[in-house]
Protein backbone atom coordinates (compact mmCIF):
# COMPACT_ATOMS: atom_id res chain seq x y z
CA UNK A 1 -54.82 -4.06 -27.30
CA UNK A 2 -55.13 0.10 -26.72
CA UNK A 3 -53.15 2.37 -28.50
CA UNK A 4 -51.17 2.93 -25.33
CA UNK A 5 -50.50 -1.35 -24.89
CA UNK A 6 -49.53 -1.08 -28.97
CA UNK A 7 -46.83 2.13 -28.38
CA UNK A 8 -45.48 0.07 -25.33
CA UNK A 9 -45.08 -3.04 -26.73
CA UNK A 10 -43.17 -1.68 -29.70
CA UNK A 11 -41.08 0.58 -27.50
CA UNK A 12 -39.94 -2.71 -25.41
CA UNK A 13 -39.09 -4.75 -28.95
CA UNK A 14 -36.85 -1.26 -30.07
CA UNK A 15 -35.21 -0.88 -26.33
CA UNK A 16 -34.14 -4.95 -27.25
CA UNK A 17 -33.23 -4.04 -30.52
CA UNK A 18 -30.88 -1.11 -29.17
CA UNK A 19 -29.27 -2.91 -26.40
CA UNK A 20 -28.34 -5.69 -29.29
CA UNK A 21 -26.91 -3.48 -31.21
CA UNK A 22 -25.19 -1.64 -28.08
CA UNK A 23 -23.19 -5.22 -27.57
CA UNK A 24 -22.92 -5.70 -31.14
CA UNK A 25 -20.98 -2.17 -31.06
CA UNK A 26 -19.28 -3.25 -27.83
CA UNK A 27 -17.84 -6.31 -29.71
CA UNK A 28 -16.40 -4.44 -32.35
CA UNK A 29 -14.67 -1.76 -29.91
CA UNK A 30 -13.40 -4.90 -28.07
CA UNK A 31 -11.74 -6.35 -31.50
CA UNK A 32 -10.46 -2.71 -32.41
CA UNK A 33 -9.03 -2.98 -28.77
CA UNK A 34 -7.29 -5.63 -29.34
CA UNK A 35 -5.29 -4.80 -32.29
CA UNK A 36 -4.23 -1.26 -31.24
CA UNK A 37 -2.63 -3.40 -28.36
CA UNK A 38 -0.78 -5.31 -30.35
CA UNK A 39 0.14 -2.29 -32.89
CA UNK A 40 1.17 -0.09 -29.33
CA UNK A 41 -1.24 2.78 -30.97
CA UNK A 42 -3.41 4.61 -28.07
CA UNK A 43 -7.27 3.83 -27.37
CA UNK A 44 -8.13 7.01 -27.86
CA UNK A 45 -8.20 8.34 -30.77
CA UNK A 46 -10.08 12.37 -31.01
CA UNK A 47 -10.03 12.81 -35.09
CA UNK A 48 -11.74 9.54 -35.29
CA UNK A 49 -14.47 10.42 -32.79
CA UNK A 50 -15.15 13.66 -34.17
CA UNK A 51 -15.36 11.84 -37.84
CA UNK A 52 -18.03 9.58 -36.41
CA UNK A 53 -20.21 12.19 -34.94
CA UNK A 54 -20.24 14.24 -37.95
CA UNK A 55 -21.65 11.42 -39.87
CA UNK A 56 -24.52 10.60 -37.33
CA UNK A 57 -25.31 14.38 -37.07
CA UNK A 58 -25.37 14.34 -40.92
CA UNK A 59 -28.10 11.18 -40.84
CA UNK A 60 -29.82 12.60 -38.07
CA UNK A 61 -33.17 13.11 -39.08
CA UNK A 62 -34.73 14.31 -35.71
CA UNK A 63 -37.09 14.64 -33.85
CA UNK A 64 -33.93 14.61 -31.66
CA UNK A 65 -31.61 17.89 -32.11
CA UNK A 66 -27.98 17.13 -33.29
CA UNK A 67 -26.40 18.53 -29.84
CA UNK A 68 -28.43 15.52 -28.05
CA UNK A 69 -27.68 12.79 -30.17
CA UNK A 70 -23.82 13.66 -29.86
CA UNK A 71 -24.36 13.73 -25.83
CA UNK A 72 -25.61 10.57 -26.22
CA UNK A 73 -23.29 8.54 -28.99
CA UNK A 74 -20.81 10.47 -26.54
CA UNK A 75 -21.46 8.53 -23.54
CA UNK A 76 -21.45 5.12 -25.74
CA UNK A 77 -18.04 5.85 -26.68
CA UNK A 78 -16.72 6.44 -23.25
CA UNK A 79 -18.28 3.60 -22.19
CA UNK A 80 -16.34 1.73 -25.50
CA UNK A 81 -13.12 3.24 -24.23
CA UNK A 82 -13.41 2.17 -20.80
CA UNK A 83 -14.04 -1.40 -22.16
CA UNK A 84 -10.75 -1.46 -24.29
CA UNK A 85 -8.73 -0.11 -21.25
CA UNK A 86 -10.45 -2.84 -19.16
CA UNK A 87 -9.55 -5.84 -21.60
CA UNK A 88 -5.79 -4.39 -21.81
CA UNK A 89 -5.51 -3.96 -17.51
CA UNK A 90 -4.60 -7.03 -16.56
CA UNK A 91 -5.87 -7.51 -12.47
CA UNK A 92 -2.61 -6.91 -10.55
CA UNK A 93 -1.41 -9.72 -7.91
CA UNK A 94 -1.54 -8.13 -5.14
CA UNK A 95 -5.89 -6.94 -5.75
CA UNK A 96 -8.67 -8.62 -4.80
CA UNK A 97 -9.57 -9.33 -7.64
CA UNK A 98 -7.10 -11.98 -8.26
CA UNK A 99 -7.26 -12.97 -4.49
CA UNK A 100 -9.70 -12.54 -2.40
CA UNK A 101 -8.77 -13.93 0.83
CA UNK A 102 -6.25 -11.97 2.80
CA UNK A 103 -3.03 -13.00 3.01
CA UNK A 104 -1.32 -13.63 6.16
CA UNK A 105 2.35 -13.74 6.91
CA UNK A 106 3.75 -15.86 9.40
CA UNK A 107 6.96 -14.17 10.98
CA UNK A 108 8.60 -17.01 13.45
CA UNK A 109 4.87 -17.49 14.92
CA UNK A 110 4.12 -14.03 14.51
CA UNK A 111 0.94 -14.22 11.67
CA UNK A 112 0.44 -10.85 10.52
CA UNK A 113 -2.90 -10.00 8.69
CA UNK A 114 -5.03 -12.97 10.69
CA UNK A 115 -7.21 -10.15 12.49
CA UNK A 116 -5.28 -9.70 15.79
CA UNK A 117 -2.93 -6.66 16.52
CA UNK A 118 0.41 -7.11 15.43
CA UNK A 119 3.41 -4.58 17.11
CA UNK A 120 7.10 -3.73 15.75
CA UNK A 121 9.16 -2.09 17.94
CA UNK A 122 12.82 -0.78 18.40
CA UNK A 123 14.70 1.71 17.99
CA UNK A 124 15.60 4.58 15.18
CA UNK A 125 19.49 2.94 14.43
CA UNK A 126 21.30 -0.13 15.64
CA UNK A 127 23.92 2.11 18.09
CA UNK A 128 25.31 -0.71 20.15
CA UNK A 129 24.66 -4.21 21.48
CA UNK A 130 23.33 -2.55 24.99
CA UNK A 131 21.23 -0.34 23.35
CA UNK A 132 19.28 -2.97 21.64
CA UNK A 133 19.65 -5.43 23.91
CA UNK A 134 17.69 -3.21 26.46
CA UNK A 135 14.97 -2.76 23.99
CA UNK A 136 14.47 -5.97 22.92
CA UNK A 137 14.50 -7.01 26.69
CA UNK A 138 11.12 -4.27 26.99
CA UNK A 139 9.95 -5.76 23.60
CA UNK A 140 9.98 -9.15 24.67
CA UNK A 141 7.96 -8.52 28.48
CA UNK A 142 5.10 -7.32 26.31
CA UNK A 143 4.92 -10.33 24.53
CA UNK A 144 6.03 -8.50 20.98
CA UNK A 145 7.71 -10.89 18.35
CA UNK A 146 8.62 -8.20 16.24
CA UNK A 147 11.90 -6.03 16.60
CA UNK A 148 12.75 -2.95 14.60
CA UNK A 149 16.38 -1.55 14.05
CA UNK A 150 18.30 0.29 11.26
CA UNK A 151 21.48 -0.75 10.53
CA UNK A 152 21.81 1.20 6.79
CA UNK A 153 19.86 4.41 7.75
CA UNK A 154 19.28 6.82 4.39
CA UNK A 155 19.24 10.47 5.79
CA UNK A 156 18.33 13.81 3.91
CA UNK A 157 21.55 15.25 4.78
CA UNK A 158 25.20 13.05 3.97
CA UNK A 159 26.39 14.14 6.96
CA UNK A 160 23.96 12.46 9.53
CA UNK A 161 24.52 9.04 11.39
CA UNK A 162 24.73 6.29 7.94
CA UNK A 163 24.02 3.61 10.30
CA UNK A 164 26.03 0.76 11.36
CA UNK A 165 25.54 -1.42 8.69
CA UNK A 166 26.23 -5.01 8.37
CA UNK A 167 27.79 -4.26 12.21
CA UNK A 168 24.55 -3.49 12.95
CA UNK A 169 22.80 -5.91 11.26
CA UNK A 170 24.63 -8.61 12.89
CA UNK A 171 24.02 -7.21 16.35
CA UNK A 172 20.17 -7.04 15.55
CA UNK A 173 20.52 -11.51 15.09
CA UNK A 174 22.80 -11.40 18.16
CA UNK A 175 20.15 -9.57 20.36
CA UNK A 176 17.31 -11.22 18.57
CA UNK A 177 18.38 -14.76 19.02
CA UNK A 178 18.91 -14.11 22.51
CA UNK A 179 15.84 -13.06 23.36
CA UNK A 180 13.62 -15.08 20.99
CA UNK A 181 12.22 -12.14 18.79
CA UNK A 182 12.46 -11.55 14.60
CA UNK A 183 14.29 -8.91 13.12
CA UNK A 184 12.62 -6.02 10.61
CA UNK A 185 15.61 -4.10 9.37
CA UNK A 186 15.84 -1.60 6.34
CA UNK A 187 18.07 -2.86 3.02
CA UNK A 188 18.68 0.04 0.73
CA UNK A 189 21.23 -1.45 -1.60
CA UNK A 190 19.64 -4.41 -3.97
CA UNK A 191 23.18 -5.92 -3.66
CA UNK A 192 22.95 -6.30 0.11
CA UNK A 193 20.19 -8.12 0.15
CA UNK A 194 21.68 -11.72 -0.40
CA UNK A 195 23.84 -10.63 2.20
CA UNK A 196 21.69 -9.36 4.49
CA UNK A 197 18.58 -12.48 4.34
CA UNK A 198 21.17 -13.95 6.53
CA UNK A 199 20.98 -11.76 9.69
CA UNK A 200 17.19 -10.54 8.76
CA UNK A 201 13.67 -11.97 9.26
CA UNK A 202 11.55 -9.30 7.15
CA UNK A 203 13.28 -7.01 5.03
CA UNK A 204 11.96 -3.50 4.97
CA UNK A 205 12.31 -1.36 2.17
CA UNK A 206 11.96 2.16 3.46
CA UNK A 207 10.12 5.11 1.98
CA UNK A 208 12.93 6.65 0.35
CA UNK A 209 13.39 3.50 -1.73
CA UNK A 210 9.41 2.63 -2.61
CA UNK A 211 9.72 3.09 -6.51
CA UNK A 212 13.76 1.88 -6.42
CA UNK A 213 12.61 -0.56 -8.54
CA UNK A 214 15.76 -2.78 -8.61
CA UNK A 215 15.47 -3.08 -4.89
CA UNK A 216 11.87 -3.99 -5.48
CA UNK A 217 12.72 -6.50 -7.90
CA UNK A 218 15.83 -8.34 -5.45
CA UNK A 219 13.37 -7.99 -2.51
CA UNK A 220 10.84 -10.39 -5.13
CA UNK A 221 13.73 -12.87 -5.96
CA UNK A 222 13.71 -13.98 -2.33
CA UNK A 223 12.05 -16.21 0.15
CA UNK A 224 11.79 -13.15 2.75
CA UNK A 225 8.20 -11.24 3.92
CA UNK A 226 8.95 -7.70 2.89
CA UNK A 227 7.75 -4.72 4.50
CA UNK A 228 6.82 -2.02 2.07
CA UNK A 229 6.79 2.07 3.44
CA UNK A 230 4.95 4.32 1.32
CA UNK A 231 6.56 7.08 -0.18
CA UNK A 232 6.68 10.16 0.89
CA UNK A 233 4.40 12.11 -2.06
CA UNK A 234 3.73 8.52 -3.58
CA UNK A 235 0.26 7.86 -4.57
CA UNK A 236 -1.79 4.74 -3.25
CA UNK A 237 -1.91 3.84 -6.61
CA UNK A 238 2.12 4.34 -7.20
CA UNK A 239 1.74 2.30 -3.44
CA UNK A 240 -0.13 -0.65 -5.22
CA UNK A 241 2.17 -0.57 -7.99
CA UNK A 242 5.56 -0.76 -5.43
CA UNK A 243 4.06 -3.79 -4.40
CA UNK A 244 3.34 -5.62 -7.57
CA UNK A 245 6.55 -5.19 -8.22
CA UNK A 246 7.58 -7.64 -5.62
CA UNK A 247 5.00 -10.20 -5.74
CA UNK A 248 5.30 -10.00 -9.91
CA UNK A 249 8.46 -12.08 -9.20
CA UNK A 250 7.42 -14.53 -6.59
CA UNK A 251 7.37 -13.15 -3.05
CA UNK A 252 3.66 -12.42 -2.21
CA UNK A 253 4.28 -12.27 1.40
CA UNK A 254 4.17 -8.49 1.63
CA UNK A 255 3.14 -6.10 4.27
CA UNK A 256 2.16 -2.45 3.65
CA UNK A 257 3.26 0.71 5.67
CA UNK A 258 1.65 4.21 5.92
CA UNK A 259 4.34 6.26 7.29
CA UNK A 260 2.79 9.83 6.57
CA UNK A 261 3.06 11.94 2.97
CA UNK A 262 4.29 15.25 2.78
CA UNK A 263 2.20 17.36 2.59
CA UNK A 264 2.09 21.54 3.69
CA UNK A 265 1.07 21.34 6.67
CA UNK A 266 4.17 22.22 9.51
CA UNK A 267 2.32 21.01 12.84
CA UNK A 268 3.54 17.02 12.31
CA UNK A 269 6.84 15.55 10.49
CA UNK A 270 4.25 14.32 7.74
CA UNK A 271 0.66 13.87 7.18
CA UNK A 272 -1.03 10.43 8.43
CA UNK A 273 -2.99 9.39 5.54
CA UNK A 274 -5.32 7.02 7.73
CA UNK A 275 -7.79 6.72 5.27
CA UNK A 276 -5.17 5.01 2.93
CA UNK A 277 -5.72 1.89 5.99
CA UNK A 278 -9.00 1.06 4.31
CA UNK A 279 -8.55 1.94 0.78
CA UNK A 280 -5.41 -0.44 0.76
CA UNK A 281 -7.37 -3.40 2.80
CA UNK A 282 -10.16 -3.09 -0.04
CA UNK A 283 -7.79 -2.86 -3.02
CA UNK A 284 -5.36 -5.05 -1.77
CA UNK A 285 -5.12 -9.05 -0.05
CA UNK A 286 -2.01 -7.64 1.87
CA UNK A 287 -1.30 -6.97 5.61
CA UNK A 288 -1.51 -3.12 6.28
CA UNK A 289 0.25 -1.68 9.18
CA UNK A 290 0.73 1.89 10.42
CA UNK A 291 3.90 3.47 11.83
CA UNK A 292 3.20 6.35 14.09
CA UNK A 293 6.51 7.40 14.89
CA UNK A 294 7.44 8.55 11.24
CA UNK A 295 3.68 9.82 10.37
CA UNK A 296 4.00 12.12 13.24
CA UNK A 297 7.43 13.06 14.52
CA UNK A 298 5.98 14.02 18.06
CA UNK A 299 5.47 11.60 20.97
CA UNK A 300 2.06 13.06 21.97
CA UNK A 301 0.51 11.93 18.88
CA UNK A 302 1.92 8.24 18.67
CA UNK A 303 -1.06 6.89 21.60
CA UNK A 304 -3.90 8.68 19.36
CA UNK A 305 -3.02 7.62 16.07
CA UNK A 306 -2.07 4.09 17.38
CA UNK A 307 -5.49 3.91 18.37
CA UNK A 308 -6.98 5.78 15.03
CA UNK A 309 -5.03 2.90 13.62
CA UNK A 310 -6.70 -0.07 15.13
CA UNK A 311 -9.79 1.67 14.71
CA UNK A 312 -9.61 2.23 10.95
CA UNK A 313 -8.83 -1.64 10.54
CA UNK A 314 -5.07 -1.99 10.98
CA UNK A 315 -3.47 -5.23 11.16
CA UNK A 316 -0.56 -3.61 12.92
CA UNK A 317 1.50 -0.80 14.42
CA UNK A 318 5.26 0.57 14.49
CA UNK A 319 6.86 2.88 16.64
CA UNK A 320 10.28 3.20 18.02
CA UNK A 321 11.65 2.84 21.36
CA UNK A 322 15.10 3.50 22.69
CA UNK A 323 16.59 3.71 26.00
CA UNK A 324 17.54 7.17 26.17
CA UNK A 325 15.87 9.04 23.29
CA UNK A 326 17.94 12.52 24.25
CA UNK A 327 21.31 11.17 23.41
CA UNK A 328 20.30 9.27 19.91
CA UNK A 329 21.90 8.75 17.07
CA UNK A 330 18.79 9.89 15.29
CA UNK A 331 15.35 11.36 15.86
CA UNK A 332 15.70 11.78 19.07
CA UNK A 333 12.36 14.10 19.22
CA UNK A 334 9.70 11.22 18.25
CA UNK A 335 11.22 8.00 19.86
CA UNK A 336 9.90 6.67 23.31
CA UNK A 337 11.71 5.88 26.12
CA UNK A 338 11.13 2.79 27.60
CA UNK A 339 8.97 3.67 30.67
CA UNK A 340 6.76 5.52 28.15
CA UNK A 341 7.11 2.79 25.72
CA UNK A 342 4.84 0.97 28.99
CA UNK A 343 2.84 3.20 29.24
CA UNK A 344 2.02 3.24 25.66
CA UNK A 345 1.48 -0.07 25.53
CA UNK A 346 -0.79 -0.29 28.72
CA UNK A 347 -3.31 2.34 27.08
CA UNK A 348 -3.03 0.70 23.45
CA UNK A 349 -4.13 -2.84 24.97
CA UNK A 350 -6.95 -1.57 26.79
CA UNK A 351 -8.06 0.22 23.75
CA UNK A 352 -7.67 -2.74 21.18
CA UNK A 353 -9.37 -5.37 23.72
CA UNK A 354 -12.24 -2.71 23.63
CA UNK A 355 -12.26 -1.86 20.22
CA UNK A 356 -12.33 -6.27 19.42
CA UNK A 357 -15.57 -6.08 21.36
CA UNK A 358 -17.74 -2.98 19.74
């Protein structure tokens, strides 16, 4: 064997020895981990890390200089911290981690999240019977399931339209049983919702209300699918973490809304965060849908983001329709009437039916 074979060989039986010790270390950490949880004290701990690369510098007797073995014990304990965070995260229910099928909710024969295009429309706030009724009657020609309405409407100001309330909740099950369609209405009070499973096939828990976490928790305790807005400066993490609220309590049929963050920029009622589509398919088993109405606030952009929707992988879209958008109760500027709730439709179709085949 040459010189060169000898060094080699020796250099393979000290990379073993290292990566040995490396998991012996890693071990260790792990156990440390583990009773810090129990004690409540934090991972990371500075004084101790500086103690412990004081005392290698002091036995370091080269040829490596002091600055290079610290870069390197450096890295091992970042890697040993990100270990102890990893054995005290627990994988959340809604990840894919912990499921990695994707879940899909069945709304009265409406599945939601099986790969076709699912629509919810209505309007802004339950106003009448007629007003709903003529929607639904549009809704239900394009062969939508799914009917939208407020009936307890939380507004910036006090002194805009409250909704109807349980009024208009009940005239959302009136319209809806008559024309064979399911109801998506917002709760906002965790003490309505027993009240309100009654007249209500998905329960929608607006933006506003994403970390009122008693809601959440009420909206868990019962056997209704639950459609979740994101907030408006809520992270997708904070997002996730809305939704494990929910399922952390039993109801894991949940479907996930980007509605637009606020953000500076003027031109659009918020900012459509379309890339959140994807990140929240990969991170998540759930149903995503997109509602173009709130995202932008203008009717000219609810056709191209529909379709920026469906192409980025959503399994759905919302919008809002009402007969006579001028005269509403509430934002009148971004609601379609029903002619160009047609023609929105028409285009959207074509463009899915396309989009199934590339």
């Amino acid at each position: 064997m040459s010189d060169m074979e000898q060094l080699r060989k020796e250099l393979d039986d000290v990379n073993l020895e290292l990566l040995e010790l490396i998991n012996r270390r890693a071990k260790l950490v792990q156990g440390i981990g583990q009773i810090k949880n129990k004690q409540s004290i934090k991972r990371f701990d500075p004084v101790r890390e500086r103690d412990m690369l004081n005392q290698i510098a002091a036995h370091n007797d080269g040829p490596f200089e002091n600055s290079t073995v610290e870069h390197i014990f450096k890295e091992i304990f970042k890697a040993s911290l990100e270990l102890q965070e990893d054995d005290h995260r627990k994988a959340l229910l809604v990840s894919r981690k912990k499921k990695p099928n994707d879940t899909i909710i069945d709304i009265k024969g409406e599945k939601v999240g099986d790969g076709t295009t699912s629509y919810v429309m209505g309007p802004c706030a339950v106003e009448s019977y007629e007003q709903v009724a003529q929607v639904a009657q549009a809704v239900k020609e394009r062969g939508i399931k799914l009917l939208r309405g407020g009936a307890f409407k939380p507004r910036t100001s006090p002194y805009d339209f409250q909704g109807l309330g349980l009024e208009g909740l009940q005239i959302l099950k009136r319209v809806a049983d008559e024309y064979d369609l399911a109801v998506i209405s917002e709760i906002v009070n965790p003490a309505h919702i027993e009240q309100a499973i009654d007249y209500v096939d998905v329960i929608q828990i607006g933006a506003r209300n994403m970390q009122n976490f008693e809601l959440l928790k009420a909206a868990g305790d019962v056997n209704k699918p639950v459609l979740l807005k994101r907030g408006l400066s809520a992270t997708i993490s904070e997002f996730i973490n809305a939704a494990e609220y929910i399922i952390s309590r039993g109801n894991g049929n949940i479907i996930l809304c980007e509605r637009g963050i606020r953000t500076y920029e003027k031109a659009t009622r918020n900012t459509l965060d379309i890339s959140a589509v994807p990140i929240l398919k990969q991170e998540t088993h759930l149903p995503v849908m997109v509602d173009v109405t709130h995202s932008t606030g203008r009717r000219d952009l609810l056709l191209p983001t529909a379709k920026a929707a469906l192409a980025i992988g959503a399994d759905g879209v919302m919008a809002e329709v009402h007969p006579d958008p001028a005269v509403a109760l509430s934002d009148s500027a971004q609601q379609m009437d029903i002619p160009s709730f047609n023609s929105f439709m028409d285009e959207l179709s074509k463009y899915a039916a396309i989009a199934s085949h590339s």
